[in-house]
PDB file of N, CA and C in Angstrom:
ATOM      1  N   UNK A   1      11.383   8.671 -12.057  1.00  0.00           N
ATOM      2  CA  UNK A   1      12.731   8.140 -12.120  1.00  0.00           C
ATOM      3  C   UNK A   1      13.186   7.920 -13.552  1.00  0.00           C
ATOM      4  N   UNK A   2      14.480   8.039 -13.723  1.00  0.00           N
ATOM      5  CA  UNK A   2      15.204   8.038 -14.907  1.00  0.00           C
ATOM      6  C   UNK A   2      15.498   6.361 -14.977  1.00  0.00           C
ATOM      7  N   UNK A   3      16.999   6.534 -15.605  1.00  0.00           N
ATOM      8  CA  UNK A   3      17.677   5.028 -15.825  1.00  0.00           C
ATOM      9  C   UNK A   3      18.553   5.174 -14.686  1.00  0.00           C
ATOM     10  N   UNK A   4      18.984   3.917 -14.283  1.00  0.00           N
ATOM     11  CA  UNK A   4      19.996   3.326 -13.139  1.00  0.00           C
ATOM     12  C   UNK A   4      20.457   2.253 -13.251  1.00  0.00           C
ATOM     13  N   UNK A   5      21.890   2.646 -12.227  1.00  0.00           N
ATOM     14  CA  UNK A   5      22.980   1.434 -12.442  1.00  0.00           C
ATOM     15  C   UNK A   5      23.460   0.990 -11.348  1.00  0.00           C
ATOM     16  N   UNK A   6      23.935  -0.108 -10.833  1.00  0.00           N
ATOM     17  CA  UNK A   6      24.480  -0.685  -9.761  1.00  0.00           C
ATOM     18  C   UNK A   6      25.862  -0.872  -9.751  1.00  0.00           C
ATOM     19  N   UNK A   7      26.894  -0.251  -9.283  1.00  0.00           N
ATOM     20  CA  UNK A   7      27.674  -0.357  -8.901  1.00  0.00           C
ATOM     21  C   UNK A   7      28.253  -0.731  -7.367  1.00  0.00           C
ATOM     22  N   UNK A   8      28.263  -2.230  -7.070  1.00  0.00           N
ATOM     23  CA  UNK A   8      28.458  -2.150  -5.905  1.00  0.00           C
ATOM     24  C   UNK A   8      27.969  -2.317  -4.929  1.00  0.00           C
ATOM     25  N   UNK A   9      27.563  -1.632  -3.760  1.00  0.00           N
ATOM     26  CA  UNK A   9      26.656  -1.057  -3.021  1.00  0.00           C
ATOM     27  C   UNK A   9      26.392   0.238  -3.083  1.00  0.00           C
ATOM     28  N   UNK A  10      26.175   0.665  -4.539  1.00  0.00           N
ATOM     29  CA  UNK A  10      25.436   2.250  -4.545  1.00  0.00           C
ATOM     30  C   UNK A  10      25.345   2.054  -6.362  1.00  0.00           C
ATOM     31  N   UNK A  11      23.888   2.844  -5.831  1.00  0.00           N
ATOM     32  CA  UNK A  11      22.955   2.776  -6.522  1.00  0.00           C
ATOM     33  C   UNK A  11      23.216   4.456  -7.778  1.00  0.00           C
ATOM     34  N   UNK A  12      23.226   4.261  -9.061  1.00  0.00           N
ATOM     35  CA  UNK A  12      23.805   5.766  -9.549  1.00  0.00           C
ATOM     36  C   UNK A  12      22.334   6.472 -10.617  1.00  0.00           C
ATOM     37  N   UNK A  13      21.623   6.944 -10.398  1.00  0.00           N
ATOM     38  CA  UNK A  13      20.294   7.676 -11.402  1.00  0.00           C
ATOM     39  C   UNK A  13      20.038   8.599 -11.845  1.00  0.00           C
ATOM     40  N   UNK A  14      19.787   9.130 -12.589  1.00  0.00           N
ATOM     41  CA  UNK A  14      19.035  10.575 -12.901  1.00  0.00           C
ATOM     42  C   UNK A  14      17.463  10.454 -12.746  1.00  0.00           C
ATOM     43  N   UNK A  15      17.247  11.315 -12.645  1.00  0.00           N
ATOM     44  CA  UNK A  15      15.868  11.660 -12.378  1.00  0.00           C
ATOM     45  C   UNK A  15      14.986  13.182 -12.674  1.00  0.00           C
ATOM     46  N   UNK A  16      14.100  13.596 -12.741  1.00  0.00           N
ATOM     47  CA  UNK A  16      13.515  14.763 -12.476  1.00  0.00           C
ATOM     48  C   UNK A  16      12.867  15.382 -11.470  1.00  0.00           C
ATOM     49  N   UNK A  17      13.114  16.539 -11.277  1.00  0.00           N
ATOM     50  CA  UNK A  17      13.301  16.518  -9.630  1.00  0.00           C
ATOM     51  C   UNK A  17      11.754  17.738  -9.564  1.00  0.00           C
ATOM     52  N   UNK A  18      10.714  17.119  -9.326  1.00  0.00           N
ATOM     53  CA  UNK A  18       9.412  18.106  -9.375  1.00  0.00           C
ATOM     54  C   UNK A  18       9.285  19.250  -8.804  1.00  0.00           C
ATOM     55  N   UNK A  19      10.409  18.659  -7.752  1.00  0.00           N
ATOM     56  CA  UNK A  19      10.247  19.831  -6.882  1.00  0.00           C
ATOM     57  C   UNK A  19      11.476  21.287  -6.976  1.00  0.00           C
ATOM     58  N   UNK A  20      11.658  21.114  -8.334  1.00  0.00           N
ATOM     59  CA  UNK A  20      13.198  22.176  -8.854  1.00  0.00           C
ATOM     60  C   UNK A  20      12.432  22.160  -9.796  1.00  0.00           C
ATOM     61  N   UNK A  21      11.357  22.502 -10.767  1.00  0.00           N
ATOM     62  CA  UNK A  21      11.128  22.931 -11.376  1.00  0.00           C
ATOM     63  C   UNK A  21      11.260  21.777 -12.762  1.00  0.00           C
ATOM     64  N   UNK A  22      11.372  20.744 -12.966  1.00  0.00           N
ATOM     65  CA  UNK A  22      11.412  19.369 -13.333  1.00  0.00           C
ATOM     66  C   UNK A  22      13.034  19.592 -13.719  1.00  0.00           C
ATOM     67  N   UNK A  23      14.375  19.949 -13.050  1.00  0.00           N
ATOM     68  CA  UNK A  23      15.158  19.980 -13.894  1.00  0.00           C
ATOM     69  C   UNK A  23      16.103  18.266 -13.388  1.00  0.00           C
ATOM     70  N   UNK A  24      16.361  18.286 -14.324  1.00  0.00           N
ATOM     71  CA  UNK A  24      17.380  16.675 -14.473  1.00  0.00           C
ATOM     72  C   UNK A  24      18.540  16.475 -13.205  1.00  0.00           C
ATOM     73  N   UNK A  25      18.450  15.716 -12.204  1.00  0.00           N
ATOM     74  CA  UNK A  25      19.639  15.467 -11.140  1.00  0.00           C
ATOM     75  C   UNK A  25      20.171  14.156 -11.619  1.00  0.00           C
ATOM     76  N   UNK A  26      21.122  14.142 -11.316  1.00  0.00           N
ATOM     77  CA  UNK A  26      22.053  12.818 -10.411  1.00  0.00           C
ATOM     78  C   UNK A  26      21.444  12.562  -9.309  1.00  0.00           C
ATOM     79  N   UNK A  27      21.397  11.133  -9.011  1.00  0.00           N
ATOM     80  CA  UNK A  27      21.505  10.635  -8.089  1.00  0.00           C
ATOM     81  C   UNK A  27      22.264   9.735  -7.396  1.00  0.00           C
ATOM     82  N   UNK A  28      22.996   9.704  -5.966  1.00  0.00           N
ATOM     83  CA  UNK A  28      23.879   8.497  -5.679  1.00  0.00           C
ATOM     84  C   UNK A  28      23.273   8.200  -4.522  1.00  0.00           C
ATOM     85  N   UNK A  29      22.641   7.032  -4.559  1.00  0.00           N
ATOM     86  CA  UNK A  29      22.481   6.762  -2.990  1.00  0.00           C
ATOM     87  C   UNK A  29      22.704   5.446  -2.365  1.00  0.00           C
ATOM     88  N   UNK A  30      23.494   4.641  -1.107  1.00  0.00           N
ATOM     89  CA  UNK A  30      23.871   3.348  -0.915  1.00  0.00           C
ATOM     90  C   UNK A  30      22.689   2.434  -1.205  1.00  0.00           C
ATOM     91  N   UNK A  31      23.212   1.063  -1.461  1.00  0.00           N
ATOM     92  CA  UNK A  31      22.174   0.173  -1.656  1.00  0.00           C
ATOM     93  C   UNK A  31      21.983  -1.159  -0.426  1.00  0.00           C
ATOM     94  N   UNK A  32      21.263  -1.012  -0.166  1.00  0.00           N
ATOM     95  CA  UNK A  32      21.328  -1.871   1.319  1.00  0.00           C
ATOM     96  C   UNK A  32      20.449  -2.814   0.898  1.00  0.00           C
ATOM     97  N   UNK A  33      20.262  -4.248   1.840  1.00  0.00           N
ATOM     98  CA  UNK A  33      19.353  -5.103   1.254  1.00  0.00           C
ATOM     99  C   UNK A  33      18.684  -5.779   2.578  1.00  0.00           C
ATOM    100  N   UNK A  34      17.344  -5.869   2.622  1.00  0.00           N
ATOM    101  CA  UNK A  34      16.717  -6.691   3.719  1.00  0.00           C
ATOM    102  C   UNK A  34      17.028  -7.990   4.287  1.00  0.00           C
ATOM    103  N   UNK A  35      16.593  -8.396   5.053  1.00  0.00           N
ATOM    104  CA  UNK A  35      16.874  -9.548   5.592  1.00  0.00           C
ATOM    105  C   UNK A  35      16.425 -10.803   5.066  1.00  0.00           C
ATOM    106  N   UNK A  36      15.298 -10.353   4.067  1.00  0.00           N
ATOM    107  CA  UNK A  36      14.919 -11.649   2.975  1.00  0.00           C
ATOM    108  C   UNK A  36      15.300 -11.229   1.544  1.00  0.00           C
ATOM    109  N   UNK A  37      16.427 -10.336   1.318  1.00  0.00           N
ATOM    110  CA  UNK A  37      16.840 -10.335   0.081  1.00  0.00           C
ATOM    111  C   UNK A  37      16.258  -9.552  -0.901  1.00  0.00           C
ATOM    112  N   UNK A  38      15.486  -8.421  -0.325  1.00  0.00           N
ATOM    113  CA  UNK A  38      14.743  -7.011  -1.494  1.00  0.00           C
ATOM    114  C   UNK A  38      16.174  -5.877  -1.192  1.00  0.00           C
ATOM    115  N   UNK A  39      16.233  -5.230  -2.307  1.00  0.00           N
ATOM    116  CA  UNK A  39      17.061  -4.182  -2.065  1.00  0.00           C
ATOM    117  C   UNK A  39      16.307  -2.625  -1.371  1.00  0.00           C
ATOM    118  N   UNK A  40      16.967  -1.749  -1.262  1.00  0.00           N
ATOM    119  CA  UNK A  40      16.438  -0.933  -0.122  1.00  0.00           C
ATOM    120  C   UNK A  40      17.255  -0.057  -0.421  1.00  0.00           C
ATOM    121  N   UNK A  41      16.786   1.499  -0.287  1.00  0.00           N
ATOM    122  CA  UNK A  41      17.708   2.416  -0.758  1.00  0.00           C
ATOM    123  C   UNK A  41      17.511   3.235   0.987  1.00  0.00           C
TER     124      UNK A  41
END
C-alpha cells in the first residue's frame, strides 16, 4: 500500500498492484465502520 486519504466515507490510495506487473493504481473504495468502532473497507 501507498499513501491514503479520507474523505468522507471513502477511502482514496495508490498502491502497487503485484499482480499488473507492480504498476501504480488508484484506489477508491467506501469506508464502513464496525459495530465497536474499527474502520472496514
Amino acid at each position: 500500500p501507498g499513501h491514503q486519504d479520507v474523505a468522507g466515507r471513502w477511502i482514496v490510495r495508490h498502491a502497487y498492484d503485484a499482480e499488473d506487473g507492480g504498476k501504480p493504481k488508484l484506489r477508491i473504495d467506501a469506508l464502513r465502520w464496525t459495530e465497536d468502532g474499527w474502520p472496514q473497507l
